[in-house]
Protein backbone atom coordinates (compact mmCIF):
# COMPACT_ATOMS: atom_id res chain seq x y z
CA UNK A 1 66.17 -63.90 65.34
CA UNK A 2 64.94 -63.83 69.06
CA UNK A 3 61.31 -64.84 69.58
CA UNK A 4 60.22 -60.94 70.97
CA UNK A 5 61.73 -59.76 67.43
CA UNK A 6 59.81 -61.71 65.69
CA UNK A 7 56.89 -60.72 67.92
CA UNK A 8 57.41 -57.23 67.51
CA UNK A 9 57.47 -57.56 63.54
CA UNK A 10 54.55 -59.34 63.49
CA UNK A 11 52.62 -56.55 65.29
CA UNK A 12 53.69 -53.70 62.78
CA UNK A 13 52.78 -55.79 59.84
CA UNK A 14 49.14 -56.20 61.72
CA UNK A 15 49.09 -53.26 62.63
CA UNK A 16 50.37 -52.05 58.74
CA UNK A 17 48.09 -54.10 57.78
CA UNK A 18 45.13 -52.48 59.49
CA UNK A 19 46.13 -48.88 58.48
CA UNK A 20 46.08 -49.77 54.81
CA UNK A 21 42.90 -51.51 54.94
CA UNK A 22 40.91 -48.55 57.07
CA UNK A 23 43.21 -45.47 55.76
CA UNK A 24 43.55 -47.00 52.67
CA UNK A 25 40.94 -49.40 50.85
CA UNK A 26 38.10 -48.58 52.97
CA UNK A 27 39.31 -44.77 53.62
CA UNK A 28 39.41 -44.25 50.17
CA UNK A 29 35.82 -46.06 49.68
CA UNK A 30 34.78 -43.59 51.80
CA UNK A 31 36.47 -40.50 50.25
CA UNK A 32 35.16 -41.32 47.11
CA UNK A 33 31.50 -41.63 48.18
CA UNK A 34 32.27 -38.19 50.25
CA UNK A 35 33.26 -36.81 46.61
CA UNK A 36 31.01 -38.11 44.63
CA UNK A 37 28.02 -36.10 47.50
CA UNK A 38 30.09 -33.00 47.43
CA UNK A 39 30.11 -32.90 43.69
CA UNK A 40 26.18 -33.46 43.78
CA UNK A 41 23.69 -29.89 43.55
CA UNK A 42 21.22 -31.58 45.49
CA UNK A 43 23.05 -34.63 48.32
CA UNK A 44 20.13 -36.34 49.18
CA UNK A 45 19.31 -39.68 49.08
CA UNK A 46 16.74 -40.97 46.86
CA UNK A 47 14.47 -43.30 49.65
CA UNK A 48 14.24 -40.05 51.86
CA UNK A 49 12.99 -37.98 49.49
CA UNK A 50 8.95 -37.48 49.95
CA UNK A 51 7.40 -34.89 48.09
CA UNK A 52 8.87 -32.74 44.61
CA UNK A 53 6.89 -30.13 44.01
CA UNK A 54 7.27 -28.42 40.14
CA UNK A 55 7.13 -24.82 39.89
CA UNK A 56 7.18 -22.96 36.58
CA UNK A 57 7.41 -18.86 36.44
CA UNK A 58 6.38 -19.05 40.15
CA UNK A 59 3.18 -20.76 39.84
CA UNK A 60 2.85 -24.74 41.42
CA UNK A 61 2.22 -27.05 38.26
CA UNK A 62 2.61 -30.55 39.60
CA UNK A 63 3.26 -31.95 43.19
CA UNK A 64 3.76 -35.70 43.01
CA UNK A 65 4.18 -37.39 47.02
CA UNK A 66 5.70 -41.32 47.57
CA UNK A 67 3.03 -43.49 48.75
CA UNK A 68 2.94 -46.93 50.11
CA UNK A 69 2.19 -48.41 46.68
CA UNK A 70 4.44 -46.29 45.07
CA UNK A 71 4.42 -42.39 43.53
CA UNK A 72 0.98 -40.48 43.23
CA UNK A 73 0.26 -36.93 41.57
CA UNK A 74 -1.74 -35.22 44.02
CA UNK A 75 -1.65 -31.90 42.44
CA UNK A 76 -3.40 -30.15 40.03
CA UNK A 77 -5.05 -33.27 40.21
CA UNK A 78 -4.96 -36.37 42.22
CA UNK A 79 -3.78 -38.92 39.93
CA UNK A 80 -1.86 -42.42 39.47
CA UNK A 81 1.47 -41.77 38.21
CA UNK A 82 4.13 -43.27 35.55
CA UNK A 83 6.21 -44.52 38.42
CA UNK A 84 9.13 -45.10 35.57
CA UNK A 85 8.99 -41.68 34.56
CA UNK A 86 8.96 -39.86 38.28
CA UNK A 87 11.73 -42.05 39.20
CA UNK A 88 13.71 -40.59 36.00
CA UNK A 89 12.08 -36.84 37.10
CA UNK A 90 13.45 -37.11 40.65
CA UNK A 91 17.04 -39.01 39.69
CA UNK A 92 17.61 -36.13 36.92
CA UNK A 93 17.47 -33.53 40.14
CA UNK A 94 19.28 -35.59 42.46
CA UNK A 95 21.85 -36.93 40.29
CA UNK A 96 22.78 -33.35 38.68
CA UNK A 97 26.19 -32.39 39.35
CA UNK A 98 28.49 -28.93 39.89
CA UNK A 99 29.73 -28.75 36.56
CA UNK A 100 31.54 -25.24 36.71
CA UNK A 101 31.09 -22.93 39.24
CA UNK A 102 29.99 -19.61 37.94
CA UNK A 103 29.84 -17.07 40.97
CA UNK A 104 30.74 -17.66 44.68
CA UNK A 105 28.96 -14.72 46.04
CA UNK A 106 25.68 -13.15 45.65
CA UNK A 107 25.55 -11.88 42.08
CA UNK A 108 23.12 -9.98 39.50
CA UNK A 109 21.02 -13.34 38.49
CA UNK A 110 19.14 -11.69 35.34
CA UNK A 111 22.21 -13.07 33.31
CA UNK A 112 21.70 -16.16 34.07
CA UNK A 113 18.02 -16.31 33.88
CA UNK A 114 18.10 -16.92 38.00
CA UNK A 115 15.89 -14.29 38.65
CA UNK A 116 12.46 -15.59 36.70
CA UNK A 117 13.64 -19.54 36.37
CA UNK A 118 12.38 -21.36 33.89
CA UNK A 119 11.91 -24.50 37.06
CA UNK A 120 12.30 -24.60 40.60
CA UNK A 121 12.15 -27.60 42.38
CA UNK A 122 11.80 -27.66 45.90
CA UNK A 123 11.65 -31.34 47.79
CA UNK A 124 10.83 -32.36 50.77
CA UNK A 125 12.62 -35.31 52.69
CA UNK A 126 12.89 -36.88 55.63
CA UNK A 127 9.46 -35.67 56.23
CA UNK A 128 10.79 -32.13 57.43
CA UNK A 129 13.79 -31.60 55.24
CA UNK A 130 13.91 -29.38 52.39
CA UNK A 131 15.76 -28.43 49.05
CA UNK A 132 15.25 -25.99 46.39
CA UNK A 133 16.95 -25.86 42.86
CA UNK A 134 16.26 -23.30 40.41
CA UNK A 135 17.33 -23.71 37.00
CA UNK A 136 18.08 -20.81 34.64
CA UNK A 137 19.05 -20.12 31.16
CA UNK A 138 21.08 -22.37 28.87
CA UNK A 139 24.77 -21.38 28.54
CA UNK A 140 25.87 -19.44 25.55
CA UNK A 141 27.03 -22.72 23.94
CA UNK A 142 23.78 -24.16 24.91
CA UNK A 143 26.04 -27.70 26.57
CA UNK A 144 24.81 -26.95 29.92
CA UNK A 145 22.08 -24.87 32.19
CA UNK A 146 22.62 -22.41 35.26
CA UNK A 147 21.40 -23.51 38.19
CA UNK A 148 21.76 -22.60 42.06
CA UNK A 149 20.71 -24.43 45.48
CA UNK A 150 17.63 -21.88 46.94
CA UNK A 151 18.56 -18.98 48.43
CA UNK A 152 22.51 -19.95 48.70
CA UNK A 153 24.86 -17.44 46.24
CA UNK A 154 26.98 -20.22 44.32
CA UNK A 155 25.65 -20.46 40.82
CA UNK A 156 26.85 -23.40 38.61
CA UNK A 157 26.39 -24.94 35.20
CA UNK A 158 24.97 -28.39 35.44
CA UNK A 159 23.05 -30.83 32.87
CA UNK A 160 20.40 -29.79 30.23
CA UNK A 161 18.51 -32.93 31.68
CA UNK A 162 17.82 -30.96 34.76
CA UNK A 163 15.89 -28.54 31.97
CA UNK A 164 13.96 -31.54 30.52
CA UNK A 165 12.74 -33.04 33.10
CA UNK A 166 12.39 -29.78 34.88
CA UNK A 167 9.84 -29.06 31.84
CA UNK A 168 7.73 -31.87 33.14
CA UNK A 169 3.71 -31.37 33.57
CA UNK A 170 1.10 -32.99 34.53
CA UNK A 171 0.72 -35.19 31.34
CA UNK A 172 3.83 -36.01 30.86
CA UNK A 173 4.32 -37.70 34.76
CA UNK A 174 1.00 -38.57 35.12
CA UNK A 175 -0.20 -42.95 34.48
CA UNK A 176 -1.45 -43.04 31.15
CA UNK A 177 -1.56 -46.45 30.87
CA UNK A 178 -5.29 -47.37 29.10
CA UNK A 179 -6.01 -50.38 31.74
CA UNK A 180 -4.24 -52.12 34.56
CA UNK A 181 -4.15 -55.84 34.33
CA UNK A 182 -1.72 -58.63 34.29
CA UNK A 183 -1.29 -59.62 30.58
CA UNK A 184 -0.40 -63.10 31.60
CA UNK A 185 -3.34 -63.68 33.68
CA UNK A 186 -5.91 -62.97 31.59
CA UNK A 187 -7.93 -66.03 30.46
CA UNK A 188 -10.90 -64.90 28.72
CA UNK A 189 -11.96 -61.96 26.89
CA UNK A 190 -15.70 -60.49 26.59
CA UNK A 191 -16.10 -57.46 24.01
CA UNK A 192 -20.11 -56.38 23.84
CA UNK A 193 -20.41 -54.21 20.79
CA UNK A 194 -23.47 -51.40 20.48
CA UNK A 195 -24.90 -53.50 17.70
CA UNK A 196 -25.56 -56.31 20.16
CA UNK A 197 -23.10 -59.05 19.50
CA UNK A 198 -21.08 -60.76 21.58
CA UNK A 199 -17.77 -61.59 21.06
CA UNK A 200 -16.59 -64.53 24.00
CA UNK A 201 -12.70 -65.61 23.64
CA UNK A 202 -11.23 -68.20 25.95
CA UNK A 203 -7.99 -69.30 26.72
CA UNK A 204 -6.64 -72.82 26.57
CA UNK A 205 -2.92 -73.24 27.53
CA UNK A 206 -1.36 -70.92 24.76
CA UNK A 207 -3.82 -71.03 22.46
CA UNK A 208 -7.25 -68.89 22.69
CA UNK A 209 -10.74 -69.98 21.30
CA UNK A 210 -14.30 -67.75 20.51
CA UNK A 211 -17.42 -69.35 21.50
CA UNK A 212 -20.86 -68.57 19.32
CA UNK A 213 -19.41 -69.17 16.75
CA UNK A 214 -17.30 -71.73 18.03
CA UNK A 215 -13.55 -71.44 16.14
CA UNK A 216 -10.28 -71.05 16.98
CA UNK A 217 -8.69 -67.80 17.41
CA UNK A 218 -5.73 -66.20 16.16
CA UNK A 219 -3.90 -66.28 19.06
CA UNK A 220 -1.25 -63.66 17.94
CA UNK A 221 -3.75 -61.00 17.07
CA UNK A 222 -5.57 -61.58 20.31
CA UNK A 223 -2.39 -61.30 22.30
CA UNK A 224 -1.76 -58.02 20.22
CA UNK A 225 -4.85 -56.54 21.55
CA UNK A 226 -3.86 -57.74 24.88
CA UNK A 227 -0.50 -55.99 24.66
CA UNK A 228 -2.24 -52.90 23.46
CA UNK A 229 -4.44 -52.31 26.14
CA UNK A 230 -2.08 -53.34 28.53
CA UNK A 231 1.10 -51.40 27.05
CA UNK A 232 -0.54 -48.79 25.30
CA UNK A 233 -0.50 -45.05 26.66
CA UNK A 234 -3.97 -43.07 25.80
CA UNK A 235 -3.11 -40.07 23.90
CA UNK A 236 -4.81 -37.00 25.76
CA UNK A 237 -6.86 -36.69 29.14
CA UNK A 238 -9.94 -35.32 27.92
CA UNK A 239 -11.96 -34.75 31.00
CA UNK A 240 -10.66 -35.20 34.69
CA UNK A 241 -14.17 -35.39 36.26
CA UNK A 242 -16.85 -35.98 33.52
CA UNK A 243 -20.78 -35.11 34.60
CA UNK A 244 -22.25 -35.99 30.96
CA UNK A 245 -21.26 -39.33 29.05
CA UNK A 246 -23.28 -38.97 26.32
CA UNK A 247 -21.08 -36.18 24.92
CA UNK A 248 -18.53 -38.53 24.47
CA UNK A 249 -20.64 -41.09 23.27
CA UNK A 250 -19.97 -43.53 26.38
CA UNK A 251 -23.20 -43.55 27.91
CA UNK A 252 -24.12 -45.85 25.26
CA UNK A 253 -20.24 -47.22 24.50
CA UNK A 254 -19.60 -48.96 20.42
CA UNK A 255 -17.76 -51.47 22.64
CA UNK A 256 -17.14 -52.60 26.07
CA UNK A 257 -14.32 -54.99 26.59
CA UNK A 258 -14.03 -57.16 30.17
CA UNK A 259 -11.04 -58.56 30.84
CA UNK A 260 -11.54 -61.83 33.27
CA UNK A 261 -8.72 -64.05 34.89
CA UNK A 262 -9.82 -67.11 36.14
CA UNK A 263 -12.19 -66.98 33.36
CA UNK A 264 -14.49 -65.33 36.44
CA UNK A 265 -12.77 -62.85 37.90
CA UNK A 266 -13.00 -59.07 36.23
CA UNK A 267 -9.66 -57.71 35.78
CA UNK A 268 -10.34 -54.53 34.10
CA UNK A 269 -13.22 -53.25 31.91
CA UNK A 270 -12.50 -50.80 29.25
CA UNK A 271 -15.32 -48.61 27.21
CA UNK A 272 -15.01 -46.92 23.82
CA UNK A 273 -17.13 -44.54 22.64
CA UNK A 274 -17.50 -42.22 19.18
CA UNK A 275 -14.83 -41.34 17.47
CA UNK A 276 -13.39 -37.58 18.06
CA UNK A 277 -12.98 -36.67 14.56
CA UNK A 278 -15.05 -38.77 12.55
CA UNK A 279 -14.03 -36.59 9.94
CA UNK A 280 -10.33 -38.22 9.67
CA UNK A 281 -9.73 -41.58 7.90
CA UNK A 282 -8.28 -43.02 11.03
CA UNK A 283 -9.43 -40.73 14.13
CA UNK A 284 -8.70 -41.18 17.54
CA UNK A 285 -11.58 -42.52 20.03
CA UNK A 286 -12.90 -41.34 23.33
CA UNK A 287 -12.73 -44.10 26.04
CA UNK A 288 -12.76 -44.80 29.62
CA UNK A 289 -11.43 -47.41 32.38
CA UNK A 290 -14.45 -47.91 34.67
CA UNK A 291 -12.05 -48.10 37.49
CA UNK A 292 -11.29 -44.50 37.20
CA UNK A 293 -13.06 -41.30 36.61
CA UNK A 294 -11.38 -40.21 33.58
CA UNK A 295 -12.31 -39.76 29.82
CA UNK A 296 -9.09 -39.71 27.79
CA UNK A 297 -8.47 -40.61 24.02
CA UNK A 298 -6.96 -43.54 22.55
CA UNK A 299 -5.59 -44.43 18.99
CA UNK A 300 -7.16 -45.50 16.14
CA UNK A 301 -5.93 -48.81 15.99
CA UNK A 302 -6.77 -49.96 19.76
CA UNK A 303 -10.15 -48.94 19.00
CA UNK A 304 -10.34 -50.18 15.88
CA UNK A 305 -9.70 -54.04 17.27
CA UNK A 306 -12.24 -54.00 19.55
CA UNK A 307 -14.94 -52.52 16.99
CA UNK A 308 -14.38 -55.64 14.86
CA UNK A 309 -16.94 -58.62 14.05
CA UNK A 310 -15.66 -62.78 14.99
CA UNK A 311 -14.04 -63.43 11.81
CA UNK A 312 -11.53 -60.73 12.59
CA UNK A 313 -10.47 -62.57 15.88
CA UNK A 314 -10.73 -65.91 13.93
CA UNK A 315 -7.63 -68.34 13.01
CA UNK A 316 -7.53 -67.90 9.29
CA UNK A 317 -5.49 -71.03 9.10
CA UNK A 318 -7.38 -73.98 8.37
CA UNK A 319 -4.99 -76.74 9.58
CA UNK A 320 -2.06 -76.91 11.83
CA UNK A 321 -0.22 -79.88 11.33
CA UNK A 322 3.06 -80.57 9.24
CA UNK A 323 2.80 -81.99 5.76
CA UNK A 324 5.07 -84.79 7.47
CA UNK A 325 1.86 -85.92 9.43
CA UNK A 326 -0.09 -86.47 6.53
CA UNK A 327 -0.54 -89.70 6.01
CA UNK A 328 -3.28 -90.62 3.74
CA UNK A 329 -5.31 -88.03 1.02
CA UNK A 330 -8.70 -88.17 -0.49
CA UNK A 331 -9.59 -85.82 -3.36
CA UNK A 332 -12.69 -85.94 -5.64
CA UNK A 333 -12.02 -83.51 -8.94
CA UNK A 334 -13.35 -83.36 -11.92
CA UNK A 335 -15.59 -86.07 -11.73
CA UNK A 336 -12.97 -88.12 -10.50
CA UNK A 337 -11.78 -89.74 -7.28
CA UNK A 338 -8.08 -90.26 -6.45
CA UNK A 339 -6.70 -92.06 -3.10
CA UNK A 340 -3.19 -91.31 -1.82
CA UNK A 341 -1.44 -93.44 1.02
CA UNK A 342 2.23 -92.83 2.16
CA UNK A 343 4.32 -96.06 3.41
CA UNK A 344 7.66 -95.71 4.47
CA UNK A 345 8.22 -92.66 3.12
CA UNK A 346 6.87 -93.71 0.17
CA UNK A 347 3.55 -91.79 -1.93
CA UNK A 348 1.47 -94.53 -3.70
CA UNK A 349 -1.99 -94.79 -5.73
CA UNK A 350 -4.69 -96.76 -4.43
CA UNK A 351 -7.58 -95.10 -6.56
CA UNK A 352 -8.15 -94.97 -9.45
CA UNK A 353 -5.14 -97.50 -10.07
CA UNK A 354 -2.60 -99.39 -7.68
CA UNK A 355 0.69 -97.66 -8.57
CA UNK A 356 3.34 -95.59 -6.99
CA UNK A 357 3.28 -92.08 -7.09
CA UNK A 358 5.98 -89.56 -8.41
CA UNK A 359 6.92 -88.27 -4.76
CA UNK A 360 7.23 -84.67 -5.49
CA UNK A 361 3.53 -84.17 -7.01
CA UNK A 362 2.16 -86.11 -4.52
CA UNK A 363 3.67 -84.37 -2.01
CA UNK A 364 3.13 -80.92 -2.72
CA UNK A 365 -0.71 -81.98 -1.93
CA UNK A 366 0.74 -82.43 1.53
CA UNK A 367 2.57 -79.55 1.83
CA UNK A 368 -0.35 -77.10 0.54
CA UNK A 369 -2.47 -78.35 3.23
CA UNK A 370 -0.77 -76.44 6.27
CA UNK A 371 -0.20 -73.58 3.70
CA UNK A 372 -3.90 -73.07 3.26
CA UNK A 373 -5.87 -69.74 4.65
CA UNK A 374 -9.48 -68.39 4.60
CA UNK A 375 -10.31 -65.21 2.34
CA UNK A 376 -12.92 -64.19 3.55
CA UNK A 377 -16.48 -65.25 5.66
CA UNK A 378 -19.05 -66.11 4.06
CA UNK A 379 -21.69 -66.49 6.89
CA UNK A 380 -21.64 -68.09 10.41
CA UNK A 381 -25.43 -69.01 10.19
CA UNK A 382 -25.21 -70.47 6.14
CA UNK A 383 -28.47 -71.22 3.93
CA UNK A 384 -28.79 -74.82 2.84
CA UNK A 385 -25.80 -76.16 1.53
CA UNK A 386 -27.25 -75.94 -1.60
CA UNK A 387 -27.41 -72.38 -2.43
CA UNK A 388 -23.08 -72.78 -2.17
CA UNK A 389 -22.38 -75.84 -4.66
CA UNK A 390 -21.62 -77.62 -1.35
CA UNK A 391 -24.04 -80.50 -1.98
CA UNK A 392 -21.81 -81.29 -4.83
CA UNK A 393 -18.46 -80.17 -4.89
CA UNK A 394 -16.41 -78.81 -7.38
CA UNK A 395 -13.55 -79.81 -5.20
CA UNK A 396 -13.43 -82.09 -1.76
CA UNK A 397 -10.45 -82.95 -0.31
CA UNK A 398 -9.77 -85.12 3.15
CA UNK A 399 -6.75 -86.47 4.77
CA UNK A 400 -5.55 -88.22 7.92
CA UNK A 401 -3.15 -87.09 9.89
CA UNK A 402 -0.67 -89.46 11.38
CA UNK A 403 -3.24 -92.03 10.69
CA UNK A 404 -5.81 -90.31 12.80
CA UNK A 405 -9.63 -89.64 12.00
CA UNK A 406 -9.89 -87.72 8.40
CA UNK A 407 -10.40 -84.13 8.23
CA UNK A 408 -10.96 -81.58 5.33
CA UNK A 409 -12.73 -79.23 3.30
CA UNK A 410 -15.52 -79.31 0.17
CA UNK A 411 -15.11 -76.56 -2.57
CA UNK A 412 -18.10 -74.81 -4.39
CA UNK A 413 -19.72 -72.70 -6.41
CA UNK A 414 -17.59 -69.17 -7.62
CA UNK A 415 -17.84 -66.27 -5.27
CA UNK A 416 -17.09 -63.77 -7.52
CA UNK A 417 -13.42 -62.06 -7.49
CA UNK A 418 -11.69 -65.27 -8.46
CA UNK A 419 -12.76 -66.91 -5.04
CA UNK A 420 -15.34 -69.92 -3.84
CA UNK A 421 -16.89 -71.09 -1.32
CA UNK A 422 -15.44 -73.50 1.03
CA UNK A 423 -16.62 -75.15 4.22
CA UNK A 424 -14.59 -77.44 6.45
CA UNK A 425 -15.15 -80.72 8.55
CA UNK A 426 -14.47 -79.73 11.51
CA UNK A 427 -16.83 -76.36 11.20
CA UNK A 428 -20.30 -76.46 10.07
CA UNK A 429 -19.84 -72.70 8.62
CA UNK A 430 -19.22 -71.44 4.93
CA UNK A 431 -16.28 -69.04 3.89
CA UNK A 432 -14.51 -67.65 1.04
CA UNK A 433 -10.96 -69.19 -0.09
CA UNK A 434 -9.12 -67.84 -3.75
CA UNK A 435 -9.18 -70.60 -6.70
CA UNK A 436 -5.37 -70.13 -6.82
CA UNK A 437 -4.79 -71.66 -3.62
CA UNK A 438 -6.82 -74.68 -4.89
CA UNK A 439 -3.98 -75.74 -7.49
CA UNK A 440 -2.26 -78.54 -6.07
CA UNK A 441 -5.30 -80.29 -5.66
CA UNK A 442 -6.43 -79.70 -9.22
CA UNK A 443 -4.84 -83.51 -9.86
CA UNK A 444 -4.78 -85.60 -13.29
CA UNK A 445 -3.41 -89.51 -12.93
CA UNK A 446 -0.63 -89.20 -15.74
CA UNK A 447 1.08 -86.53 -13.33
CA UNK A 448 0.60 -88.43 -10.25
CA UNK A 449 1.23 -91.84 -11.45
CA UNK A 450 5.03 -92.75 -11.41
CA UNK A 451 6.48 -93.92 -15.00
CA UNK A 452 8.38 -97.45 -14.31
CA UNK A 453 10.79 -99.25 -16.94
CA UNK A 454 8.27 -101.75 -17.13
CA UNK A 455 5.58 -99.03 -17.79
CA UNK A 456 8.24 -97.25 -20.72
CA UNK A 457 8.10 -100.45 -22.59
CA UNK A 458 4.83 -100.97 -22.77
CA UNK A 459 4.23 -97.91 -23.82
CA UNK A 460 7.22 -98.22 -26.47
CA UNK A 461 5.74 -101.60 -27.75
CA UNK A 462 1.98 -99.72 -28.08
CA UNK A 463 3.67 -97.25 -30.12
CA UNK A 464 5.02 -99.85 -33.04
């Protein structure tokens, strides 16, 4: 083949080439997106849009405008909005599609409820641009709704969702969150309850601690109430613009929780006041953020946490270790006093007797320890020891762990309701714990004490 052939050839495959690539991938890229618009009620992108204003039987019920920091209502009032639930609002108009087309020309629109729509929305984009859409009646098989652009004749069937969201009010696009913080970054808690006390919570690495009385803190319920305030939704707007407190009983709040990061910095402050219907066994509460004007309502159980006394925000748990990290026990019972020691895996008896111990009973000890939880409090600020049975035990028990300093607890007198009293070691304060937990501990040497052949024989020989 000559060389200008071969030339020639290899300038209509380019030149093939280029046709299919621009007429054909990229041409039909383009087609598509050109359908997809023409198949749209409302072709507008979603970054120019501006304002949506909500108009039911005429009247203006909700205008919400993009901001720099996002959405905002600014009418019937001006308001923080859910910023997840306008983008769902405006993508429900924007994303509804021609379904069916119902009339090209300008038609009777009783039938299809055109005339007194149950929505029109009309946005604004581009900052002089706008777009109305009126939705109508549902069709006779209720799949769809009718719907037309403004003034223009074409009616369609589109969506229901354009219905739903077209539905919206105020309460239903407005923030509702109960506080704004950053979960994470909270470090310390302060709750100052109407009766004067003083609940202080810190945060150290995962695990959180209350001061006065100093104890640890259940972590998981703490990060519960966390999640609450900052997840929750409050369940009714009560007053936009409130001019008397007291009627809502948070001019002299049952509780004010500060949220601090940085243990110094105030993140958010939340105040709860009476209850709305004191009436019910579980009623709602009136509260407010003190970063915004608002009195709303919140449920019974958010309230409820932050009306409760130290013990309720206390680790119940009285040691966290495994019963593998036990090393060494100590328990006085019954006017007796029995040592354990384990050595290579091994449980033996160094009081009363020298002996090994059957590895199962002795162990169980160990593995009731991390099993064991607090009842109930007795009192932070405790009488004499005395006026417990605490000054001599009916039961005191102390162990090492991984051969470090020994820890524990001393058992004593009943508490009614099958429980006694019990302080601990490491806390100088008195509590409640049920006898049944106190089983394992409840020791007698001929169970702990391991039978050996030697042991059998003696016995056998006693016997003759």
């Amino acid at each position: 083949m000559k060389p200008k052939t071969t030339l020639y050839l290899f300038v209509a495959l380019v030149v093939l080439a280029l046709v299919y690539y621009f007429w054909g991938v990229k041409g039909a890229a383009e087609r598509e997106i050109q359908q997809e618009r023409a198949s749209k009620l409302l072709p507008i992108s979603p970054d120019s849009v501006d304002q949506v204003t909500i108009f039911h039987e005429g009247d203006s019920i909700l205008v919400y405008q993009r901001q720099p920091d996002g959405w905002r209502i600014t009418y019937p009032v001006n308001t923080g909005a859910d910023q997840k639930k306008i983008k769902t609002n405006l993508d429900a108009y924007l994303d509804a599609k021609k379904d069916r087309t119902i009339a090209e020309e300008f038609t009777n629109l009783q039938p299809y409820g055109l005339d007194h729509p149950q929505a029109k929305i009309e946005i604004t984009y581009n900052d002089t641009g706008k777009a109305a859409l009126l939705i109508g009646d549902e069709n006779p098989t209720g799949s769809s709704v009718f719907v037309k652009r403004g003034s223009k004749p074409p009616i369609y069937t589109s969506g229901k969702k354009l219905l739903t969201e077209g539905n919206k009010g105020l309460f239903d696009l407005r923030d509702r969150s109960i506080l704004h913080f950053n979960e994470d970054a909270i470090s310390r808690i302060v709750i100052d309850q109407q009766n004067g006390q003083e609940i202080q919570m810190s945060k150290f690495g995962n695990d959180w601690r209350l001061h006065n009385p100093d104890v640890p803190g259940n972590s998981s319920q703490i990060r519960t109430v966390l999640n609450k305030l900052s997840n929750g939704n409050v369940t009714e707007v009560t007053e936009e613009q409130p001019n008397n407190l007291s009627e809502y009983g948070l001019d002299n709040p049952q509780a004010t929780i500060s949220l601090f990061s940085n243990d110094s910095t105030k993140a958010a402050v939340l105040a709860v006041g009476k209850p709305v219907n004191p009436e019910n066994k579980q009623p709602n509460y009136y509260a407010k953020d003190l970063s915004r004007p608002q009195v709303f309502k919140i449920n019974h159980s958010t309230a409820e946490n932050l009306l409760k006394g130290p013990y309720d925000f206390q680790d119940k748990q009285l040691f966290h270790m495994t019963s593998s990290q036990v090393s060494d026990i100590t328990i006085q019972w019954a006017d007796s006093t029995f040592e354990l020691t384990k050595i290579d895996s091994v449980w033996k008896i160094t009081k009363p007797i020298q002996a090994e111990a059957v590895y199962q009973n002795a162990d169980q000890i160990a593995v009731q320890l991390p099993r064991l939880r607090l009842d109930g409090l007795e009192s932070y600020s405790p009488k004499p020891m005395s006026a417990y049975g605490l000054n001599n035990p009916w039961l005191k028990v102390q162990f090492k762990v991984s051969g470090s300093e020994f820890d524990g607890f001393i058992v004593g007198n009943s508490a009614g309701d099958n429980m006694r009293y019990i302080t601990l070691d490491s806390m100088p304060y008195v509590y409640k714990i049920k006898e049944s937990k106190l089983k394992k501990f409840q020791v007698n040497l001929d169970e702990l004490k391991k039978v050996t052949p030697a042991s059998l024989k003696k016995v056998s020989s006693d016997n003759k």
